[in-house]
C-alpha atoms as a PDB file:
ATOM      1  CA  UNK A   1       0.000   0.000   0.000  1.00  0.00           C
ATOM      2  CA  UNK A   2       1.082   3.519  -0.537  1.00  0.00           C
ATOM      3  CA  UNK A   3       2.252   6.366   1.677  1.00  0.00           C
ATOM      4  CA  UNK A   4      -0.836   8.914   2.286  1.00  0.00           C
ATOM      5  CA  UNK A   5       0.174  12.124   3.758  1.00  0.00           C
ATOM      6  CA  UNK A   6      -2.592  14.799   4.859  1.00  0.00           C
ATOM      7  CA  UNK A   7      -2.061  18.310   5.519  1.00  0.00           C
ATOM      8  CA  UNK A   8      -5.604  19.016   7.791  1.00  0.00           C
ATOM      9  CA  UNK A   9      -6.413  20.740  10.898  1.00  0.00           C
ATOM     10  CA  UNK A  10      -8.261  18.791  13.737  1.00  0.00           C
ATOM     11  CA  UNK A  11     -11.441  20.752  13.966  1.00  0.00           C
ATOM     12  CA  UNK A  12     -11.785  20.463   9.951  1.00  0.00           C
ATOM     13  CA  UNK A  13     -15.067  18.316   8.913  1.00  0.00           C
ATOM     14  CA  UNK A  14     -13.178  17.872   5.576  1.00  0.00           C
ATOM     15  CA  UNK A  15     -10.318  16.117   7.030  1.00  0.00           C
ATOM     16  CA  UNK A  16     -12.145  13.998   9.438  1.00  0.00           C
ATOM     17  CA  UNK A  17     -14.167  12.890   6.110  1.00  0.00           C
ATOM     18  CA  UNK A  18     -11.315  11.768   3.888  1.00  0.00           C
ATOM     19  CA  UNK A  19      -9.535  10.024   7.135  1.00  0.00           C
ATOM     20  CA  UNK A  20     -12.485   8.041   7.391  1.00  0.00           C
ATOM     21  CA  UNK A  21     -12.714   7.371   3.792  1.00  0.00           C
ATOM     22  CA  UNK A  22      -9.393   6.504   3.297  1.00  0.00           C
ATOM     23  CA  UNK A  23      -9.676   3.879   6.958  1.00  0.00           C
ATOM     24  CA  UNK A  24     -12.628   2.397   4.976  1.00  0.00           C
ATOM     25  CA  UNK A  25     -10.388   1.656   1.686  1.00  0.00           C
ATOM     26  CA  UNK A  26      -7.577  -0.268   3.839  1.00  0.00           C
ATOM     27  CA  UNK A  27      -5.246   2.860   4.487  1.00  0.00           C
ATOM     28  CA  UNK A  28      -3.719   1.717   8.513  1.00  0.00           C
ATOM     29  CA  UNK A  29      -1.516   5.249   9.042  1.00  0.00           C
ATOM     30  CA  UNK A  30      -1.798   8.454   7.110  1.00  0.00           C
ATOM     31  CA  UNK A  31       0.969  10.770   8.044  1.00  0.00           C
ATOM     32  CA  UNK A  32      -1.192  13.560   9.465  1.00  0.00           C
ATOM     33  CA  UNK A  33       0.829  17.095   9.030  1.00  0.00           C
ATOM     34  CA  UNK A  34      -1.373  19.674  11.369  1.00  0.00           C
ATOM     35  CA  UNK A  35      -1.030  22.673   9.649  1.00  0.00           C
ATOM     36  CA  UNK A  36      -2.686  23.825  12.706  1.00  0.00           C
ATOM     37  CA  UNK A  37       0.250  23.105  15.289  1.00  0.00           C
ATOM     38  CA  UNK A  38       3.118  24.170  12.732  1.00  0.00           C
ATOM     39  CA  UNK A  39       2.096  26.778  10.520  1.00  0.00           C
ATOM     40  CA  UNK A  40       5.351  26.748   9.136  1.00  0.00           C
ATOM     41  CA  UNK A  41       3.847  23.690   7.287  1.00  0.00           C
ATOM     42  CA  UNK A  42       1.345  25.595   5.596  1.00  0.00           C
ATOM     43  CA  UNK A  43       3.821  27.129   3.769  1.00  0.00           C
ATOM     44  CA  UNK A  44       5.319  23.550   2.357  1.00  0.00           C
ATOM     45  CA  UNK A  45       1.403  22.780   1.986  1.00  0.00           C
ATOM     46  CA  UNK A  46       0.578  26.195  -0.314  1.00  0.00           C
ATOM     47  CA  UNK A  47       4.051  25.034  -2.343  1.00  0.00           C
ATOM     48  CA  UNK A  48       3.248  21.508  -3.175  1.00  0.00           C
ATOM     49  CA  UNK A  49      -0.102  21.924  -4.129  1.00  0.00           C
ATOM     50  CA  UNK A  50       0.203  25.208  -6.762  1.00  0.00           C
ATOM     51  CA  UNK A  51      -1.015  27.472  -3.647  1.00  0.00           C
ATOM     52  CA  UNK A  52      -4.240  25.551  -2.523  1.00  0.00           C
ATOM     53  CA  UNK A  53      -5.065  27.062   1.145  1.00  0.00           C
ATOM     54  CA  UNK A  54      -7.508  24.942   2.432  1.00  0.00           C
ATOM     55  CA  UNK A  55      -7.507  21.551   4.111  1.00  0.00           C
ATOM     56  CA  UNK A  56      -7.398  18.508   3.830  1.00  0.00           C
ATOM     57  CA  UNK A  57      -4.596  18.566   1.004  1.00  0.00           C
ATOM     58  CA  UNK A  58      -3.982  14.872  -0.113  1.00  0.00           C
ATOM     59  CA  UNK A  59      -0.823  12.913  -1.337  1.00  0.00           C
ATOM     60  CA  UNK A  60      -0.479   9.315  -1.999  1.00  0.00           C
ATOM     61  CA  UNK A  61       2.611   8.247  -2.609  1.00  0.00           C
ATOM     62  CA  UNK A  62       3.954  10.962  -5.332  1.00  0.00           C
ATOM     63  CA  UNK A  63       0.493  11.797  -6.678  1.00  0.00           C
ATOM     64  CA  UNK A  64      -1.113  14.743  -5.538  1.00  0.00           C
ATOM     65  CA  UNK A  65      -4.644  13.856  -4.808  1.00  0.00           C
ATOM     66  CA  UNK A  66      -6.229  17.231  -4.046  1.00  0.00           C
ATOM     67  CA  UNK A  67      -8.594  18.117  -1.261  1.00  0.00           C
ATOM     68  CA  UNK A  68     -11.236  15.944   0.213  1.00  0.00           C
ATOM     69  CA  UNK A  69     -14.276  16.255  -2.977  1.00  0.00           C
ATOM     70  CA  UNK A  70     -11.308  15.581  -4.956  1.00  0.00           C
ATOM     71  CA  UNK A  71     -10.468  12.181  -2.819  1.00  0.00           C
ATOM     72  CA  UNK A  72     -14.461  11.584  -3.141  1.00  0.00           C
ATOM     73  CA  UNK A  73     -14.512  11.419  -6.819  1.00  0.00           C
ATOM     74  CA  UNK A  74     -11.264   9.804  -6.940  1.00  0.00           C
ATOM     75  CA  UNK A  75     -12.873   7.146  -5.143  1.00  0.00           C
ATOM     76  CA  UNK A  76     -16.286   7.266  -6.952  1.00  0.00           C
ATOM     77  CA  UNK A  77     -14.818   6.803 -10.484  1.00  0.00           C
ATOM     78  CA  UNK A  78     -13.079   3.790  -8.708  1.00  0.00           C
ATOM     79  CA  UNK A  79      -9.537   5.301  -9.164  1.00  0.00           C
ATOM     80  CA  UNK A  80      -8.997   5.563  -5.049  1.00  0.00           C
ATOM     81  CA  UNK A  81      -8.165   1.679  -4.300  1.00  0.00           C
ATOM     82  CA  UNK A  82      -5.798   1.353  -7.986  1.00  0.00           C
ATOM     83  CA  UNK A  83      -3.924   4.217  -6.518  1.00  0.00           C
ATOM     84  CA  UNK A  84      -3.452   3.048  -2.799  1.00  0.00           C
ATOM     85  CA  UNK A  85      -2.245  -0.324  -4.095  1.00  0.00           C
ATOM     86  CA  UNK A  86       0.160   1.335  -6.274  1.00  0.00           C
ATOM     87  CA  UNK A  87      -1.445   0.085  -9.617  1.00  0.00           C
ATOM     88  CA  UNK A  88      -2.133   3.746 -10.737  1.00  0.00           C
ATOM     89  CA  UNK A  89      -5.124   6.173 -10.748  1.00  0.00           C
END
């Protein structure tokens, strides 16, 4: 399975939404960055994602996922469990 890494906040709806999402696909640990606690973070956040402020901002593995609608349709159009195993999007 791939990395996920998550830039969220802990009072975000969004974030507690894709967590649970991603649980229910087989993900065990998501490296949770808390923009949050270290807003130095946000800046690495608003650089790897083309300047996207909000949260959650998704990563699995190398590919940039998005936010959490973006996770949502990944997962609709079926692309969410190709991409955790590794198989591609």
């Amino acid at each position: 399975m791939q990395a996920v890494k998550m830039y969220s906040t802990q009072v975000c709806p969004y974030c507690q939404h894709a967590k649970a999402l991603l649980k229910q696909r087989g993900v065990d640990s998501i490296e949770d960055i808390r923009v949050d606690l270290d807003p130095g973070q946000r800046a690495t956040m608003l650089q790897l994602t083309g300047g996207r402020r909000t949260v959650p901002q998704i990563f699995i593995g190398e590919t940039y996922v998005g936010g959490c609608d973006d996770l949502v349709e990944l997962d609709r159009q079926g692309g969410l469990i190709p991409l955790l195993a590794g198989t591609g999007a």
